[in-house]
C-alpha atoms as a PDB file:
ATOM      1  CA  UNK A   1     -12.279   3.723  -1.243  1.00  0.00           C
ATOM      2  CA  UNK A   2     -11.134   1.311   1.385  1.00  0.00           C
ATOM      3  CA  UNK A   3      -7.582   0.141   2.167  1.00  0.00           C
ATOM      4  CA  UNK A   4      -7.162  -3.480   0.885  1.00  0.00           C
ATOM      5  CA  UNK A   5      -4.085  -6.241   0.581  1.00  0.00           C
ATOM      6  CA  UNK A   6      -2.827  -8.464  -1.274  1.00  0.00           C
ATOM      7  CA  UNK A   7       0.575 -10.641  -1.177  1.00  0.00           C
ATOM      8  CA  UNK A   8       1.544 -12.826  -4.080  1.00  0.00           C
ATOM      9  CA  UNK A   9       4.453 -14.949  -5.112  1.00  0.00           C
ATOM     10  CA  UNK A  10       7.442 -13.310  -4.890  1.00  0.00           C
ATOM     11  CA  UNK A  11      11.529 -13.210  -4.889  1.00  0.00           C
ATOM     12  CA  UNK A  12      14.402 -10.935  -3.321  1.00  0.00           C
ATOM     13  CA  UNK A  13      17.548 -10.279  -4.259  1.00  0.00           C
ATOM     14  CA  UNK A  14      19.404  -8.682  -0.700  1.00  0.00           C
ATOM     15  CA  UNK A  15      21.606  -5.363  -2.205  1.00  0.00           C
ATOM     16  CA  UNK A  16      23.544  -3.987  -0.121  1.00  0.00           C
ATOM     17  CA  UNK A  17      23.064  -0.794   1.728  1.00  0.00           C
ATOM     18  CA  UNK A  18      19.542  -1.565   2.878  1.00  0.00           C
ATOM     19  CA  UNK A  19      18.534  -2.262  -0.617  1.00  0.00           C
ATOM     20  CA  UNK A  20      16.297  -5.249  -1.608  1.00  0.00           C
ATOM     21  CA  UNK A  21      14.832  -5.978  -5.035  1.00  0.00           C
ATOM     22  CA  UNK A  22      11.524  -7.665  -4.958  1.00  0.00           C
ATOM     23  CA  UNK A  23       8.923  -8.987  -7.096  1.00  0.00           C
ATOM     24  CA  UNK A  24       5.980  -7.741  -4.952  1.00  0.00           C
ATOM     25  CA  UNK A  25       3.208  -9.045  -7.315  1.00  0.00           C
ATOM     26  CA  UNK A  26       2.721 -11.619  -9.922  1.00  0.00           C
ATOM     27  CA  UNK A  27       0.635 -11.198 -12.425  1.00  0.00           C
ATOM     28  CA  UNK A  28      -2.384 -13.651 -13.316  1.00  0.00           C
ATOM     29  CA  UNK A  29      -1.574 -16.391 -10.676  1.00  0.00           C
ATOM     30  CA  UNK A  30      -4.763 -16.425  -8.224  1.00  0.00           C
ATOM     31  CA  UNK A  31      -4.371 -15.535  -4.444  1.00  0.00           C
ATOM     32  CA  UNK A  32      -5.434 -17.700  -1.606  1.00  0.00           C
ATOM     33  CA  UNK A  33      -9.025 -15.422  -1.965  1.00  0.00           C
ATOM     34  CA  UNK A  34      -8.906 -16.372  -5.612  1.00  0.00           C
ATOM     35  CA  UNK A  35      -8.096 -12.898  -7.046  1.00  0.00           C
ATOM     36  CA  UNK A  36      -6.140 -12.115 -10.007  1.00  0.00           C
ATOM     37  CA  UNK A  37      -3.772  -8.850 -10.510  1.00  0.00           C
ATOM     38  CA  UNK A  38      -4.682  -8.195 -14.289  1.00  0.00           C
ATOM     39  CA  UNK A  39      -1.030  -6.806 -15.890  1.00  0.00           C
ATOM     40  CA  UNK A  40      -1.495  -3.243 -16.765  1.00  0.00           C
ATOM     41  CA  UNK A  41      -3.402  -2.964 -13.195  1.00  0.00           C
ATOM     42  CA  UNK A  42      -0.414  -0.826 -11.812  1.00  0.00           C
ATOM     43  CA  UNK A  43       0.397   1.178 -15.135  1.00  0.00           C
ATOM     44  CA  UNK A  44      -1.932   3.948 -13.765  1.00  0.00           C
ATOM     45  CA  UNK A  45      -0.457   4.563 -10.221  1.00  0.00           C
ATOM     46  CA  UNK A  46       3.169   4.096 -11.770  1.00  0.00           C
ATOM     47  CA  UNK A  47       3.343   7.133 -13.818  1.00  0.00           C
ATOM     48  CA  UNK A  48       1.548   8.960 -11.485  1.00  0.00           C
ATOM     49  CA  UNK A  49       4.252   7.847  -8.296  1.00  0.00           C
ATOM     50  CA  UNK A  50       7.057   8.818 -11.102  1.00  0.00           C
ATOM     51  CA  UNK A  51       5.443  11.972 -12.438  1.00  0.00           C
ATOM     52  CA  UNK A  52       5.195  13.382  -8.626  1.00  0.00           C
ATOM     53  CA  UNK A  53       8.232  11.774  -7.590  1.00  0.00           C
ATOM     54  CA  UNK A  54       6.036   9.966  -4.677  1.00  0.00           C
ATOM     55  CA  UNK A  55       7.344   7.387  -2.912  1.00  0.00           C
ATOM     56  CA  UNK A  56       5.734   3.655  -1.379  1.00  0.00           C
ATOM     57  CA  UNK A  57       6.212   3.867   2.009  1.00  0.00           C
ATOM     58  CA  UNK A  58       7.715   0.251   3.065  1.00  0.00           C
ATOM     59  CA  UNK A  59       5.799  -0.984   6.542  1.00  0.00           C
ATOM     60  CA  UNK A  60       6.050  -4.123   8.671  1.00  0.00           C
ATOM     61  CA  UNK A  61       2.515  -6.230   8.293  1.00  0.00           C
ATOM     62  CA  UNK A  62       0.933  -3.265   7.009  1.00  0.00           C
ATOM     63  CA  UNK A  63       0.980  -1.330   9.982  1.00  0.00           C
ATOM     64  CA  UNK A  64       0.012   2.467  10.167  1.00  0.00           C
ATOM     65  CA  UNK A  65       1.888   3.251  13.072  1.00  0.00           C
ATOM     66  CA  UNK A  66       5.093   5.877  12.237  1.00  0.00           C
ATOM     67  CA  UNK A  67       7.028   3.653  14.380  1.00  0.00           C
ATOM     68  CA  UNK A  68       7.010   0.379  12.147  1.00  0.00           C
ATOM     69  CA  UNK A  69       7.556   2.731   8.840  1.00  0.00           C
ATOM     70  CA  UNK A  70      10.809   0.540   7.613  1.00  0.00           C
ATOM     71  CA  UNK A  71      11.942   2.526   4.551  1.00  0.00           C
ATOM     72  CA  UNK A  72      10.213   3.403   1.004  1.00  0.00           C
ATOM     73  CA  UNK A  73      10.362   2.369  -2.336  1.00  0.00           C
ATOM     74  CA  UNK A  74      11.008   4.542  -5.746  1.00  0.00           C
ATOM     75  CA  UNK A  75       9.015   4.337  -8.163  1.00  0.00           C
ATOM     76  CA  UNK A  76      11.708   5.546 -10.178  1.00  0.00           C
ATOM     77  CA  UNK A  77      13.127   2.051  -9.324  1.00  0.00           C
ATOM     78  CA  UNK A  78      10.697   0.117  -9.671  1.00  0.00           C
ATOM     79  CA  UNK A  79       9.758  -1.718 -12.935  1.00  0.00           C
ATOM     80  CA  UNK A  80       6.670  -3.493 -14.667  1.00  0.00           C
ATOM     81  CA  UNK A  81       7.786  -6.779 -15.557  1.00  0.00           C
ATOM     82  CA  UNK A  82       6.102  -9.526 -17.557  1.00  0.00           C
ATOM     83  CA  UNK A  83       5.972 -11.060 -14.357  1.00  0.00           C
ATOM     84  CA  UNK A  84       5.106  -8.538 -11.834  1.00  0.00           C
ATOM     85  CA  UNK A  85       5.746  -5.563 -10.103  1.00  0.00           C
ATOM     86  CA  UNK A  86       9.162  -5.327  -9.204  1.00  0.00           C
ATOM     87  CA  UNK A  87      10.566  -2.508  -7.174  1.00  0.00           C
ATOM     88  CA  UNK A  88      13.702  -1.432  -5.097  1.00  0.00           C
ATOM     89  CA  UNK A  89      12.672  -1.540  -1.035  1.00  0.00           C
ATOM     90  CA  UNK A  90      15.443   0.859   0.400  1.00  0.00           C
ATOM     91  CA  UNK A  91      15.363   0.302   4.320  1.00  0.00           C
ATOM     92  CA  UNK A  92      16.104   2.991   6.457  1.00  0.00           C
ATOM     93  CA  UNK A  93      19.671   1.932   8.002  1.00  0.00           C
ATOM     94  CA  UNK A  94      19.394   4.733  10.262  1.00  0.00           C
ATOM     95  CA  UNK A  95      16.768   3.248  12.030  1.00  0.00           C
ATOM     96  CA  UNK A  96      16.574   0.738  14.402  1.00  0.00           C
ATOM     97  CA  UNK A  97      13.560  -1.082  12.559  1.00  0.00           C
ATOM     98  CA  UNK A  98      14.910  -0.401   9.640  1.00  0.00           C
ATOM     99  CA  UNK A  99      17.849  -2.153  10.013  1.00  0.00           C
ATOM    100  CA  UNK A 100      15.639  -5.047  11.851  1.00  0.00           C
ATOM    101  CA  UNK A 101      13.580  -5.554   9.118  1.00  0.00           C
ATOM    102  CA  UNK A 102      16.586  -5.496   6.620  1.00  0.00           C
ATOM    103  CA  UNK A 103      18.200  -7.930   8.574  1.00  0.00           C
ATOM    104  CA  UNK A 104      15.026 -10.096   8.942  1.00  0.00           C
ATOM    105  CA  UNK A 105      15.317 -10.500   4.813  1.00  0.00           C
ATOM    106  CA  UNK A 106      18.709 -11.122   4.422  1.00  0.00           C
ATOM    107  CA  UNK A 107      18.553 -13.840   7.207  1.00  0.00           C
ATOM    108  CA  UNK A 108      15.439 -15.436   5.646  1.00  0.00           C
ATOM    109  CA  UNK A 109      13.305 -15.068   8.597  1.00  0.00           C
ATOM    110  CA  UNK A 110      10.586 -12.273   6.504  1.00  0.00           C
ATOM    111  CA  UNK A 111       9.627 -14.378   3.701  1.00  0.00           C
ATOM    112  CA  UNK A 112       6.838 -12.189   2.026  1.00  0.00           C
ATOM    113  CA  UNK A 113       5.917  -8.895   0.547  1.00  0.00           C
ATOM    114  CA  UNK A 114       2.407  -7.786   0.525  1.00  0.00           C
ATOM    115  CA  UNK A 115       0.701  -4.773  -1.214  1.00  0.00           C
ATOM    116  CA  UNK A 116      -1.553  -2.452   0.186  1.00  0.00           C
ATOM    117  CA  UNK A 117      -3.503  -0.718  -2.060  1.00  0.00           C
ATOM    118  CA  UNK A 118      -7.039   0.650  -3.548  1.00  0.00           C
ATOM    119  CA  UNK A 119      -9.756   0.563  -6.226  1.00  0.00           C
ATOM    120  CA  UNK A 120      -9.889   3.555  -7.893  1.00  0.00           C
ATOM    121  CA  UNK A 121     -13.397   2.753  -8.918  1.00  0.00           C
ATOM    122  CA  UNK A 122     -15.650  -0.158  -8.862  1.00  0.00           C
ATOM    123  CA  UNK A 123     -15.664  -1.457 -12.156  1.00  0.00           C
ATOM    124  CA  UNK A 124     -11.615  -1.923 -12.191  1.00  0.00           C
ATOM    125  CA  UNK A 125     -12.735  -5.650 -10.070  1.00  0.00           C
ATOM    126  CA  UNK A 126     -14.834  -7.748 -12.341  1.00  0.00           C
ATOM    127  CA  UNK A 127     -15.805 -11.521 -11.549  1.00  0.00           C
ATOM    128  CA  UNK A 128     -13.306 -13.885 -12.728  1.00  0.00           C
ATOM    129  CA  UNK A 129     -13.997 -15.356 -16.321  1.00  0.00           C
ATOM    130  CA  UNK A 130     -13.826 -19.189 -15.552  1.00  0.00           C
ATOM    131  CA  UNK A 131     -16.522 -18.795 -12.443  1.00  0.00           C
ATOM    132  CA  UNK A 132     -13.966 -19.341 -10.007  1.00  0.00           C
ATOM    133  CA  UNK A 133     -14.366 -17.117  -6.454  1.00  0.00           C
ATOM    134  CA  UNK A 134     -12.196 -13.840  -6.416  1.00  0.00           C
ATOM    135  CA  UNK A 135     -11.828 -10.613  -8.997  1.00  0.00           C
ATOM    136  CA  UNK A 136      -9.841  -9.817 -11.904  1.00  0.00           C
ATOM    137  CA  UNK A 137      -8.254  -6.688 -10.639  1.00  0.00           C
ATOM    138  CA  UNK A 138      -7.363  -4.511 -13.750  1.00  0.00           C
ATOM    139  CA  UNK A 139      -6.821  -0.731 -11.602  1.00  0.00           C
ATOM    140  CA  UNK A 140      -5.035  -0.432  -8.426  1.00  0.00           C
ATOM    141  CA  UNK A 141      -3.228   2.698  -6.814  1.00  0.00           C
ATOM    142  CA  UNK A 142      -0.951   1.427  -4.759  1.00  0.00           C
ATOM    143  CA  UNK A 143      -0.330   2.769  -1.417  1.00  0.00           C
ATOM    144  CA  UNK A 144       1.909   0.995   0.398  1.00  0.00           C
ATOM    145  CA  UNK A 145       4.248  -2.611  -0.034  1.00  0.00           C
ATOM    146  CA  UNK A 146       5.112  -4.591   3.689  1.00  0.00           C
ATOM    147  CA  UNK A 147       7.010  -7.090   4.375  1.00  0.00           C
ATOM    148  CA  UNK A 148       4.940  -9.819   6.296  1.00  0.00           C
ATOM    149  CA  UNK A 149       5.469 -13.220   8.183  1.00  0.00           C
ATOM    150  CA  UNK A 150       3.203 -14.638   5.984  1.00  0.00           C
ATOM    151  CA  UNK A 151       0.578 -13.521   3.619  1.00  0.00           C
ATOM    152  CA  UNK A 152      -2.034 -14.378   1.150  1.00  0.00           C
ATOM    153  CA  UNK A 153       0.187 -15.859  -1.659  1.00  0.00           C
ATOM    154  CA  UNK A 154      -0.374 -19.981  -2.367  1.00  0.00           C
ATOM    155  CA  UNK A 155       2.960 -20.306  -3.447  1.00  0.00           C
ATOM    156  CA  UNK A 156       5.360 -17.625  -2.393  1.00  0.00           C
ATOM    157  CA  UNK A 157       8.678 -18.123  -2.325  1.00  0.00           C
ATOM    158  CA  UNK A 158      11.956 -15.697  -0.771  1.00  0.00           C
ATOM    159  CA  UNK A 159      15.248 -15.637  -2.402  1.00  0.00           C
ATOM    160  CA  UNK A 160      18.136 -13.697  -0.721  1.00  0.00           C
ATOM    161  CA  UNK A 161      21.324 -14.253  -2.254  1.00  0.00           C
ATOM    162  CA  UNK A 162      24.380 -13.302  -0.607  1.00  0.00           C
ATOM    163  CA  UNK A 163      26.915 -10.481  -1.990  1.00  0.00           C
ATOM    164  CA  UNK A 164      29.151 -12.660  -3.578  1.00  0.00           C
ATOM    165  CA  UNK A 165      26.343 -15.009  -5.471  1.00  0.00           C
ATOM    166  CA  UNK A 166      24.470 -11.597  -5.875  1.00  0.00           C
ATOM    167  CA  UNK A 167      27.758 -10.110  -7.540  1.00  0.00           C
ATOM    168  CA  UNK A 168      28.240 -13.501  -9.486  1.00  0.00           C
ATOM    169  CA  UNK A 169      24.595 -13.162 -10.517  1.00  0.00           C
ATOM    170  CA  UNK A 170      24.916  -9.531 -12.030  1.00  0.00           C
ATOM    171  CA  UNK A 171      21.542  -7.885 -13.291  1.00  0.00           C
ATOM    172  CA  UNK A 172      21.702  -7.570 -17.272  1.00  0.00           C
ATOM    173  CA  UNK A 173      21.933  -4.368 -18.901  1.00  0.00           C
ATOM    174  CA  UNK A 174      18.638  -4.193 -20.172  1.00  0.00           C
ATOM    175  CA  UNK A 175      17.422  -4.854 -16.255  1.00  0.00           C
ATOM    176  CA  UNK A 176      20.036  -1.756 -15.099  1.00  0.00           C
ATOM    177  CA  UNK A 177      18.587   0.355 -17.957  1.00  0.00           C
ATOM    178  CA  UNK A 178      15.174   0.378 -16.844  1.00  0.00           C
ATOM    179  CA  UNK A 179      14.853   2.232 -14.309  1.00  0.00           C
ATOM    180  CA  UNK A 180      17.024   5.377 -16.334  1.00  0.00           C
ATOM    181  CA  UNK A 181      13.936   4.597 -19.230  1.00  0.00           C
ATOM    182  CA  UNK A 182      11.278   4.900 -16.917  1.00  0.00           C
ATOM    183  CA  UNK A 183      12.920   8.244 -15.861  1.00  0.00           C
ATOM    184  CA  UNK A 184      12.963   9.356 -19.242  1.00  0.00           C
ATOM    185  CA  UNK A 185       9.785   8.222 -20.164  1.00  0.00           C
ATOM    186  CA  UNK A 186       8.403  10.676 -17.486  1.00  0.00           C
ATOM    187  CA  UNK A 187      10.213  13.503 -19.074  1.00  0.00           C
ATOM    188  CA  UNK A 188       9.436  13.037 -22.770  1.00  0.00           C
ATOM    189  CA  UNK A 189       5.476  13.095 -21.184  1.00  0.00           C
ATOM    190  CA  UNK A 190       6.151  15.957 -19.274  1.00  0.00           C
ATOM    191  CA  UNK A 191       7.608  17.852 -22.356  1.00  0.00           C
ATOM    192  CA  UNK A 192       5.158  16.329 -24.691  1.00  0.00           C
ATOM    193  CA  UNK A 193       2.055  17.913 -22.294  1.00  0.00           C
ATOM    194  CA  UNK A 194       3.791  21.342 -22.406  1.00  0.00           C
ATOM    195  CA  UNK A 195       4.216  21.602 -26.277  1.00  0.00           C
ATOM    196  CA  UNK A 196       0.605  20.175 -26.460  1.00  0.00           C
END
């Protein structure tokens, strides 16, 4: 399996702390290659991230180098919406880059999230239906999320709000729930595969 990326439409909310909420993939909107994230692509590599507690490193432009390693993301956090995939970038604020990159979102200046990821097998990117060029990606295990200068999303868009609008724009309580379901999701499956 080889190392691929992808970065889609997308929007921020700025949290403090270091914390950013992002929508890090859309779902059925083509790319600027033409390929289409299939929802249900990510179901697989979510409950495996929560089951082993295993978190998405957060990088700058998809680097590999330890230096440019900006935070991580929970998966814990992180929620399948009809949308996208959303999840919870936590920057390291002890670090210098960390609190760069952080910084770089809340002023506006890093626009884009991109996903780095993998096929787990060939057949889980078929030709798209209407003929057009690109895949229908319906598997990926994701491996990493980055935040880039720009990506390969047609229409991506950044929204940082500041605290006050953020506080004045408060998530519902179906939205703050979530992540505490997901959590409990993974331990009613746990139990349910000991009893079983």
């Amino acid at each position: 399996m080889r190392l691929e990326t992808k970065t889609v439409p997308v929007v921020v909310t700025v949290k403090p702390e270091g914390r950013v909420v992002a929508r890090v993939c859309a779902f059925g909107i083509p790319d600027k290659v033409g390929d289409i994230i299939a929802p249900g692509a990510f179901d697989t590599t979510l409950a495996q991230a929560r089951d082993l507690n295993k978190r998405w490193p957060i990088r700058h432009e998809h680097s590999r180098r330890i230096e440019d390693h900006l935070g991580s993301a929970n998966p814990h956090n992180s929620q399948l919406t009809p949308e996208g995939l959303q999840i919870v970038a936590e920057f390291d604020m002890n670090d210098e880059r960390g609190r760069k990159g952080y910084q770089l979102v809340q002023q506006n200046v890093l626009t884009e999230w991109s996903i780095g990821f993998m096929l787990p097998a060939p057949e889980c990117a078929r030709p798209r239906p209407d003929g057009q060029r690109g895949r229908v990606l319906t598997k990926i295990e994701l491996v990493e999320v980055s935040l880039t200068a720009k990506g390969i999303g047609d229409s991506a868009t950044l929204e940082v709000r500041s605290m006050s609008v953020a506080a004045a724009s408060a998530p519902s309580v179906e939205e703050q729930l979530a992540p505490w379901r997901a959590r409990l999701d993974v331990i009613q499956q746990r139990v349910a595969r000991r009893r079983g």
